[in-house]
PDB file of N, CA and C in Angstrom:
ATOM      1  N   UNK A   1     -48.117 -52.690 -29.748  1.00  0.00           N
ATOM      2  CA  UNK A   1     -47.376 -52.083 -28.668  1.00  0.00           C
ATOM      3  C   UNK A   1     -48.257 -51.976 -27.432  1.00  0.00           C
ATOM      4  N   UNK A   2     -47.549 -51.787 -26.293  1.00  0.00           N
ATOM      5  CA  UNK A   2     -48.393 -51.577 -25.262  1.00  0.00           C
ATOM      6  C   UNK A   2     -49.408 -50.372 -25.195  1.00  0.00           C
ATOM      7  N   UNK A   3     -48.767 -49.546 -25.627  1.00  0.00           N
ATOM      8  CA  UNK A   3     -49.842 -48.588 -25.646  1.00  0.00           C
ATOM      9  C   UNK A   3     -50.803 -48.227 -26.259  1.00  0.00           C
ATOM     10  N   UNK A   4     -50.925 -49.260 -27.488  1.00  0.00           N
ATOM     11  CA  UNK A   4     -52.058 -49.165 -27.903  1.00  0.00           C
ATOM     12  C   UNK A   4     -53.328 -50.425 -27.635  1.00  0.00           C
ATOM     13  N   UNK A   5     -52.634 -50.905 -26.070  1.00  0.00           N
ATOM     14  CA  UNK A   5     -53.888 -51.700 -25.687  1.00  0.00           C
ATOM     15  C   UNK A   5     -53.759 -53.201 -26.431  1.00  0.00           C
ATOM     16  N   UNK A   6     -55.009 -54.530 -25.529  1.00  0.00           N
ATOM     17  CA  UNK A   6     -54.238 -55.425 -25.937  1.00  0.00           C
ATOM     18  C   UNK A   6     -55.050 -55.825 -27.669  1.00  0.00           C
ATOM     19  N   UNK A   7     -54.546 -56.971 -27.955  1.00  0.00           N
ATOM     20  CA  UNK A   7     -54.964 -57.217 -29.273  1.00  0.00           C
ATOM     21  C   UNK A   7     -55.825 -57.862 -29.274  1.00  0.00           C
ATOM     22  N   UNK A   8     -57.149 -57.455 -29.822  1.00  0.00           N
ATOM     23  CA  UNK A   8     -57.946 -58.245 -29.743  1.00  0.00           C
ATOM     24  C   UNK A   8     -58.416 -59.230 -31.172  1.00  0.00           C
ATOM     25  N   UNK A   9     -59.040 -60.247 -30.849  1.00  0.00           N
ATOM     26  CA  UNK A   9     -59.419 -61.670 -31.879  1.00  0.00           C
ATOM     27  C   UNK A   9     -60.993 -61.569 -31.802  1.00  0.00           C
ATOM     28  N   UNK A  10     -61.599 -62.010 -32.754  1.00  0.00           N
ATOM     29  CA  UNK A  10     -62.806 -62.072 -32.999  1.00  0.00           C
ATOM     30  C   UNK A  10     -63.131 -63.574 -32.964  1.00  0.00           C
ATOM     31  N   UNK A  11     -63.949 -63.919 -32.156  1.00  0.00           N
ATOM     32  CA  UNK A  11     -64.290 -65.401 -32.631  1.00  0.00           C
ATOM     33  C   UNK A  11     -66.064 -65.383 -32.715  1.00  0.00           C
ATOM     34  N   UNK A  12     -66.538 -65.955 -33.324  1.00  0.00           N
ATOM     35  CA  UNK A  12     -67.555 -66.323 -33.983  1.00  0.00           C
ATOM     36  C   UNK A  12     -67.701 -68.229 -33.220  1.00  0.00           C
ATOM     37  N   UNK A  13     -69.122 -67.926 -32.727  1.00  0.00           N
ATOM     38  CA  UNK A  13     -69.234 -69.714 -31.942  1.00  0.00           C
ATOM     39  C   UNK A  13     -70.962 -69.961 -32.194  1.00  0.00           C
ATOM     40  N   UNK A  14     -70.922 -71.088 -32.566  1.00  0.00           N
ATOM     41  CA  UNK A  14     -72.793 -71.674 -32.846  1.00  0.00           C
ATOM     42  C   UNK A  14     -72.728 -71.757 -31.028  1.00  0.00           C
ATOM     43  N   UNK A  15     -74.329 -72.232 -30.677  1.00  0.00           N
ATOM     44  CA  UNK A  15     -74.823 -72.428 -29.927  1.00  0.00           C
ATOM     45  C   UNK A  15     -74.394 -74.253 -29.774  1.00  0.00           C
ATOM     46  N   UNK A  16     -73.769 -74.663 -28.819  1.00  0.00           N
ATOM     47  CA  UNK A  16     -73.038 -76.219 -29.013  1.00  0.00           C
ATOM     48  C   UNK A  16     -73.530 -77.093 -28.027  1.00  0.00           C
ATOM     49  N   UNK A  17     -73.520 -75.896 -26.489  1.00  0.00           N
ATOM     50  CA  UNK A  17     -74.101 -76.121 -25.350  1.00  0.00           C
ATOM     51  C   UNK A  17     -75.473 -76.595 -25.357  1.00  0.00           C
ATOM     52  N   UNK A  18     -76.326 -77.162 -25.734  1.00  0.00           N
ATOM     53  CA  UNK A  18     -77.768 -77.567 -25.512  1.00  0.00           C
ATOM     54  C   UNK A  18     -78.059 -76.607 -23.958  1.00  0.00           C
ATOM     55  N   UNK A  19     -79.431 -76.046 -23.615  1.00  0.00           N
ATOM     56  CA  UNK A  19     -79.732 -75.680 -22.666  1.00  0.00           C
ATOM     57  C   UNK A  19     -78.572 -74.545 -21.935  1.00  0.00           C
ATOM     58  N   UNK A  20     -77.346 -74.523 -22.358  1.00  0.00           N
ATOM     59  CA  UNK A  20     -76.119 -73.921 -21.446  1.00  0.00           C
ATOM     60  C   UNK A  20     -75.795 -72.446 -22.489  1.00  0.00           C
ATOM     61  N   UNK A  21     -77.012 -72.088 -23.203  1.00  0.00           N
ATOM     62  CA  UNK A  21     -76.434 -70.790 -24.129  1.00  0.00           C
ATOM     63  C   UNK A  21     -75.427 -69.735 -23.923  1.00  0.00           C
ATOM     64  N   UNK A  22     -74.863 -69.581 -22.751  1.00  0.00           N
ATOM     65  CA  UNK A  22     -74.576 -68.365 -22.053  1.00  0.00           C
ATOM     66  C   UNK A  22     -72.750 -68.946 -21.817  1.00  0.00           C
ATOM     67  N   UNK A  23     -72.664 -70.122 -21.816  1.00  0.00           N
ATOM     68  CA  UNK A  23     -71.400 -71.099 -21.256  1.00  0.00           C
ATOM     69  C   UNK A  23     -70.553 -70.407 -22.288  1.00  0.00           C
ATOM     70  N   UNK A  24     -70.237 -70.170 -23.622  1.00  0.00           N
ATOM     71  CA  UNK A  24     -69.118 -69.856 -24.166  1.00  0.00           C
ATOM     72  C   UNK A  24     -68.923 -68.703 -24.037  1.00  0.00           C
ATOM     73  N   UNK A  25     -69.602 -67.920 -23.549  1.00  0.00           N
ATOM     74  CA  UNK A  25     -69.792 -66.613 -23.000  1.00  0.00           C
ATOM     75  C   UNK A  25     -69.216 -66.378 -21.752  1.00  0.00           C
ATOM     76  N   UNK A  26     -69.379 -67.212 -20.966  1.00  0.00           N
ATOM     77  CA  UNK A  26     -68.889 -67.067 -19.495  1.00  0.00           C
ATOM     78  C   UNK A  26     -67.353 -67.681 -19.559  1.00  0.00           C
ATOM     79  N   UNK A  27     -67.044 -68.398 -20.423  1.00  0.00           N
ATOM     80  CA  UNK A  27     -65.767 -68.766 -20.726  1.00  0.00           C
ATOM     81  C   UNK A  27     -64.631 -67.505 -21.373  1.00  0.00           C
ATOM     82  N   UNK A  28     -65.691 -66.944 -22.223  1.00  0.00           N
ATOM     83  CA  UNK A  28     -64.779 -65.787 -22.633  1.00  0.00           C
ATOM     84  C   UNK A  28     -64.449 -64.909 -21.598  1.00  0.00           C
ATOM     85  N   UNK A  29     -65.794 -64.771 -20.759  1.00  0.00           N
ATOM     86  CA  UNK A  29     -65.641 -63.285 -20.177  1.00  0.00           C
ATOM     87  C   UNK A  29     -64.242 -63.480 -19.216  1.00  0.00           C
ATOM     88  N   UNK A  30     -64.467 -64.335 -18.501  1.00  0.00           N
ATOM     89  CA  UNK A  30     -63.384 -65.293 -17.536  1.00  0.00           C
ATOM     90  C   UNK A  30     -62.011 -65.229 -17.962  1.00  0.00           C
ATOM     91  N   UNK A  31     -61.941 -65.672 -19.616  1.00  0.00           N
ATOM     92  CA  UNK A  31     -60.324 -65.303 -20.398  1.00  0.00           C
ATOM     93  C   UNK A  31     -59.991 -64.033 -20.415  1.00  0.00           C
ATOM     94  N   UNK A  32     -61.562 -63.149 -20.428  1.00  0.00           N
ATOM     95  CA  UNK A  32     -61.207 -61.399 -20.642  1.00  0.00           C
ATOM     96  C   UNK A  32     -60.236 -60.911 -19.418  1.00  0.00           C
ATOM     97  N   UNK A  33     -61.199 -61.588 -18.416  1.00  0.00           N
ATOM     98  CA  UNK A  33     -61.245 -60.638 -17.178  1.00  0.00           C
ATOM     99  C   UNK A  33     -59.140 -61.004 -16.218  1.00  0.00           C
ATOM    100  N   UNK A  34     -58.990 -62.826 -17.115  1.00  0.00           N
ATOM    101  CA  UNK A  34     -57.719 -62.948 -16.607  1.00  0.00           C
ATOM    102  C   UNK A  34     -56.709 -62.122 -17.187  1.00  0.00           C
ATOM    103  N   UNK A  35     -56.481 -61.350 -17.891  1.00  0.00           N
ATOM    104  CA  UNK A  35     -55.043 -60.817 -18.293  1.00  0.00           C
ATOM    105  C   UNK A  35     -55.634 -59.333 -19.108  1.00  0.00           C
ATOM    106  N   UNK A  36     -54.295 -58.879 -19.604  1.00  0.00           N
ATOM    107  CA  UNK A  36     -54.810 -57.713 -20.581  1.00  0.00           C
ATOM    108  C   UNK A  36     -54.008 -57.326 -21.992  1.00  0.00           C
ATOM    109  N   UNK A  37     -53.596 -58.140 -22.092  1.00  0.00           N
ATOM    110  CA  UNK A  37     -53.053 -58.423 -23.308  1.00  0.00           C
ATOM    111  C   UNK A  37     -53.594 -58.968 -24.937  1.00  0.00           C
ATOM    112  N   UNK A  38     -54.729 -59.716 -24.453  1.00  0.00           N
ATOM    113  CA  UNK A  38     -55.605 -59.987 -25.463  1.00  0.00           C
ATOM    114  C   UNK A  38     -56.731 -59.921 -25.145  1.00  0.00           C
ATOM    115  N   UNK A  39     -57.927 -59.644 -25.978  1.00  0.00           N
ATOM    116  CA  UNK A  39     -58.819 -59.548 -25.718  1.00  0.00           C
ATOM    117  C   UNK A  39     -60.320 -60.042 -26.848  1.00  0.00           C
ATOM    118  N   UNK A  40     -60.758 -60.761 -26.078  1.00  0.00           N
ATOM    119  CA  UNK A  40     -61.933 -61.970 -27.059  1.00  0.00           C
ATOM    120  C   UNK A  40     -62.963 -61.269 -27.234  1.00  0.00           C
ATOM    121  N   UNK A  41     -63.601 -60.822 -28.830  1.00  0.00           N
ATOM    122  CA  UNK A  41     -64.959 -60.624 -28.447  1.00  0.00           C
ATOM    123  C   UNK A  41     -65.464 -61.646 -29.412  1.00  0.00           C
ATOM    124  N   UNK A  42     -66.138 -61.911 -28.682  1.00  0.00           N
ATOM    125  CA  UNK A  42     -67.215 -62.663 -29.397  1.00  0.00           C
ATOM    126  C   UNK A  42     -68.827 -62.691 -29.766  1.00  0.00           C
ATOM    127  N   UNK A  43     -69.079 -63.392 -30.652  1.00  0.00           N
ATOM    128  CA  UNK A  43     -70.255 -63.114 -31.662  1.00  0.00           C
ATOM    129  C   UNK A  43     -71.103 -64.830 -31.452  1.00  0.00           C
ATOM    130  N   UNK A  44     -72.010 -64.713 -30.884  1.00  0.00           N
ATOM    131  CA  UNK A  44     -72.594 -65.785 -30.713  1.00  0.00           C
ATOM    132  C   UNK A  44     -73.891 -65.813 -32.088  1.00  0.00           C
ATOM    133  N   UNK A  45     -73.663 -67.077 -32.690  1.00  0.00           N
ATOM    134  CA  UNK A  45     -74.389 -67.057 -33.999  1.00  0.00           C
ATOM    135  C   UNK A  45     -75.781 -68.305 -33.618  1.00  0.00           C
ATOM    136  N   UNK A  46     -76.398 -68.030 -34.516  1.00  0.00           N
ATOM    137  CA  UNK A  46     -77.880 -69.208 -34.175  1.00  0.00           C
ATOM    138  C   UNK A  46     -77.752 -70.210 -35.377  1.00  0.00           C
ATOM    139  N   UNK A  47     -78.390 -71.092 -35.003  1.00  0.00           N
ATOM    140  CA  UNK A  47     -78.360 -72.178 -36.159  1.00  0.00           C
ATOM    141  C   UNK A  47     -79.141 -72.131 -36.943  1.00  0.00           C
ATOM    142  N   UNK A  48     -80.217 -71.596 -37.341  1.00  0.00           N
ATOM    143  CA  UNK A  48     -81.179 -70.428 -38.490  1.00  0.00           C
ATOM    144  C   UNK A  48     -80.711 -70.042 -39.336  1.00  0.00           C
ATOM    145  N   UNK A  49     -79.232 -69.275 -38.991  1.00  0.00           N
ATOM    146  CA  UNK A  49     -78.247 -68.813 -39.965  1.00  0.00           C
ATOM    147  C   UNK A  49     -76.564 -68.595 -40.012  1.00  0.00           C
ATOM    148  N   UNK A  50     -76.252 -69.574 -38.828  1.00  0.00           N
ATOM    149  CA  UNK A  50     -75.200 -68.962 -38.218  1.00  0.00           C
ATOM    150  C   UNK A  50     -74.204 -69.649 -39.623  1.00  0.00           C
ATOM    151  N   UNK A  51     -74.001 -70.891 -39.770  1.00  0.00           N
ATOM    152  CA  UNK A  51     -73.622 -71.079 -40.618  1.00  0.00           C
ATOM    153  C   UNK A  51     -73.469 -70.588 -41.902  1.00  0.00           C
ATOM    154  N   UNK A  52     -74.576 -70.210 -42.607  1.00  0.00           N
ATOM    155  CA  UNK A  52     -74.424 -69.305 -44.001  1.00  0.00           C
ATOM    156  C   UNK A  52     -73.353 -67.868 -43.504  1.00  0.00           C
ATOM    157  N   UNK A  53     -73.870 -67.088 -42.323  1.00  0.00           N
ATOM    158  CA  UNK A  53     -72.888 -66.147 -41.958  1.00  0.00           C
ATOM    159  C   UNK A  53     -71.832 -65.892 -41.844  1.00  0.00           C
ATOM    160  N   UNK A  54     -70.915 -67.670 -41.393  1.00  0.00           N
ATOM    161  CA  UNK A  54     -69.430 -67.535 -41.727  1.00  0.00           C
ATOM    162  C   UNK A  54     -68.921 -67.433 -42.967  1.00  0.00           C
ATOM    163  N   UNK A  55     -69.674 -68.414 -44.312  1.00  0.00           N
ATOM    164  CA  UNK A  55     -69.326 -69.117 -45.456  1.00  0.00           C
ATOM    165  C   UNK A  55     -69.331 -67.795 -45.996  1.00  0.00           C
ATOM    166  N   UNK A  56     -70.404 -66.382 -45.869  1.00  0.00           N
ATOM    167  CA  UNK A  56     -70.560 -65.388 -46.101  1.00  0.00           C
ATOM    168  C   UNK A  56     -69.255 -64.576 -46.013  1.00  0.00           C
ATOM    169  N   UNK A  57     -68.992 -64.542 -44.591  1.00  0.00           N
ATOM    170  CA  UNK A  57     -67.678 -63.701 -44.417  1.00  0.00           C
ATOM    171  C   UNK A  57     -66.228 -64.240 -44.617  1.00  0.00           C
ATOM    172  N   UNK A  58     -66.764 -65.845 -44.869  1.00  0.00           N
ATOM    173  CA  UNK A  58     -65.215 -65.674 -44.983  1.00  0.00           C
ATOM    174  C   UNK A  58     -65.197 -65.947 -46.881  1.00  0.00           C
ATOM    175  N   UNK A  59     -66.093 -66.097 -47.345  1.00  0.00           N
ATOM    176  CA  UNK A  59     -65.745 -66.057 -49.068  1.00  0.00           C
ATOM    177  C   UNK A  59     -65.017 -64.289 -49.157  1.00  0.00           C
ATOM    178  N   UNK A  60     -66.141 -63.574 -48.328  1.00  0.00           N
ATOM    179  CA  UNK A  60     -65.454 -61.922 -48.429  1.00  0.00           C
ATOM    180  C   UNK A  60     -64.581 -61.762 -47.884  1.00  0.00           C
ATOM    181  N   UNK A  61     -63.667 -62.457 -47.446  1.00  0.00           N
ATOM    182  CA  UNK A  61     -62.653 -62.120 -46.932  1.00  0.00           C
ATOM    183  C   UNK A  61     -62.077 -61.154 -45.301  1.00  0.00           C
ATOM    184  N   UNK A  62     -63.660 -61.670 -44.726  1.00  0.00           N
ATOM    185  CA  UNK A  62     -63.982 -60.760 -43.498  1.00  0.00           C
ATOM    186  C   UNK A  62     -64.556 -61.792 -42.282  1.00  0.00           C
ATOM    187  N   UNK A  63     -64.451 -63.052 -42.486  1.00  0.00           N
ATOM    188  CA  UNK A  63     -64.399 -63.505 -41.568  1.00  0.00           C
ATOM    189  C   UNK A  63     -63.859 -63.456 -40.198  1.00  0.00           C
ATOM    190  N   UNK A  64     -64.585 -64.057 -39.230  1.00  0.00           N
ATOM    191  CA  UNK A  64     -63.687 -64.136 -37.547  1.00  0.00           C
ATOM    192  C   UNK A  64     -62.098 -64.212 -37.824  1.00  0.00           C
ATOM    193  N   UNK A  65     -61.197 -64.286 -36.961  1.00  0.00           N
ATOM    194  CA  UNK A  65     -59.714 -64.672 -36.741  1.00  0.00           C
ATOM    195  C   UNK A  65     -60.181 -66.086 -36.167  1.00  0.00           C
ATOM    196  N   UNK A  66     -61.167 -66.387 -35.502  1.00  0.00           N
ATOM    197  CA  UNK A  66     -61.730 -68.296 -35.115  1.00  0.00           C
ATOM    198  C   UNK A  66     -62.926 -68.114 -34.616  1.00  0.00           C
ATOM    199  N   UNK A  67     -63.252 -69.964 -35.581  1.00  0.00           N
ATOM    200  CA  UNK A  67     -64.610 -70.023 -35.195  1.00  0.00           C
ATOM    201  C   UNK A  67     -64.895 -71.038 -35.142  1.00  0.00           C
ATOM    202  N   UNK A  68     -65.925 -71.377 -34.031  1.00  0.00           N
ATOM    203  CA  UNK A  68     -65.802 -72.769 -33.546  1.00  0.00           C
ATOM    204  C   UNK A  68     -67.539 -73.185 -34.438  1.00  0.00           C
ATOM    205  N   UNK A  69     -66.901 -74.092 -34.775  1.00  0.00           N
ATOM    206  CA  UNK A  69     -68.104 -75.212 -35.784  1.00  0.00           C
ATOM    207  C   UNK A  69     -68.164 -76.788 -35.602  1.00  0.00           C
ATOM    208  N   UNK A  70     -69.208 -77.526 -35.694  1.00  0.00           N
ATOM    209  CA  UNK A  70     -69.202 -79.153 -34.867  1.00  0.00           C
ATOM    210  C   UNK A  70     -68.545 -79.698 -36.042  1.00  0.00           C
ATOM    211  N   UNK A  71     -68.409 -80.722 -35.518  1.00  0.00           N
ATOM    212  CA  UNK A  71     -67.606 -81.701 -36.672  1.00  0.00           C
ATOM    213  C   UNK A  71     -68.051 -82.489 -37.994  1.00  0.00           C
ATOM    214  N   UNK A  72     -67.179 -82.492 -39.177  1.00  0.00           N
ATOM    215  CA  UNK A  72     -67.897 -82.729 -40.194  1.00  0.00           C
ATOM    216  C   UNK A  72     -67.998 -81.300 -41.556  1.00  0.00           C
ATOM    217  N   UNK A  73     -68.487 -80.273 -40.316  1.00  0.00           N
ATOM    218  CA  UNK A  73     -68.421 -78.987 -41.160  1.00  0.00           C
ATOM    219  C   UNK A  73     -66.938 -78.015 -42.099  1.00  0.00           C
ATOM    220  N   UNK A  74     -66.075 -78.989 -41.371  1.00  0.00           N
ATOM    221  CA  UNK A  74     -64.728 -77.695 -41.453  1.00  0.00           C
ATOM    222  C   UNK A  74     -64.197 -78.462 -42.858  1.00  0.00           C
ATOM    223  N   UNK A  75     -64.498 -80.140 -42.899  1.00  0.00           N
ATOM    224  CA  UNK A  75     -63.717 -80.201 -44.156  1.00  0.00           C
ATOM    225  C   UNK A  75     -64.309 -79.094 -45.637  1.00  0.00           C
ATOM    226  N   UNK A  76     -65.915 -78.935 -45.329  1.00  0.00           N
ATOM    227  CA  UNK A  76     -66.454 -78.595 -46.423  1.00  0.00           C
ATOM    228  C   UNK A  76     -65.490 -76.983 -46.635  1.00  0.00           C
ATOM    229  N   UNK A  77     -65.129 -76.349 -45.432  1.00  0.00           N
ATOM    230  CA  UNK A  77     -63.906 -75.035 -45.529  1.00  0.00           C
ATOM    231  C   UNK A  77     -62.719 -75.556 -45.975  1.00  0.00           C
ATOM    232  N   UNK A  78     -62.132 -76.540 -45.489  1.00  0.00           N
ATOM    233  CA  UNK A  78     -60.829 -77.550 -46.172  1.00  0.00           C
ATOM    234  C   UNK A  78     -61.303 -77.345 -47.363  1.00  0.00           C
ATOM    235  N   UNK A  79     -61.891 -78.293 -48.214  1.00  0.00           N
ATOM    236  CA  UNK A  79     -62.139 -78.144 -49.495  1.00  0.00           C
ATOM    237  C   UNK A  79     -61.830 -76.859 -49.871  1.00  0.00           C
ATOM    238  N   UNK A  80     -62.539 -76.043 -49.717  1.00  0.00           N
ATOM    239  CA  UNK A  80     -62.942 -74.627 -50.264  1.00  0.00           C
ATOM    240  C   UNK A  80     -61.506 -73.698 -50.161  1.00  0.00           C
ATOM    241  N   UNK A  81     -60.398 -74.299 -49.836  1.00  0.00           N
ATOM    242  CA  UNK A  81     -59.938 -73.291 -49.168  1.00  0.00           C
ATOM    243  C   UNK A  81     -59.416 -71.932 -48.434  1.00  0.00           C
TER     244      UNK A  81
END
């Protein structure tokens, strides 16, 4: 409902940008700042561990609502489903 403010989504994103760390960030803030109906937060993960961290949350059932991963990776979640 409106009054309880807009809905927000969790997304979870590796570092994709080479040199541009801050870019999916400035993309969100930009989606934040256009409307108020939804609202993005996001969780910027490292490649050290970012990966084990999703496979983590989403076996528990606590994963992001989306998360952006390079290609190649998502069938191994296909599989799994």
């Amino acid at each position: 409902s409106e009054s309880a403010g807009p809905t927000t989504v969790t997304f979870w994103s590796m570092p994709y940008w080479i040199g541009q760390d801050t870019k999916v960030k400035a993309l969100v803030d930009e989606f934040n700042a256009s409307q108020g109906k939804v609202k993005v937060e996001l969780t910027l993960l490292e490649w050290k561990d970012g990966r084990d961290k999703i496979k983590q949350a989403v076996a528990a059932g606590k994963g992001p609502d989306v998360w952006l991963m390079n290609n190649g990776l998502e069938l191994d979640y296909l599989k799994a489903g």
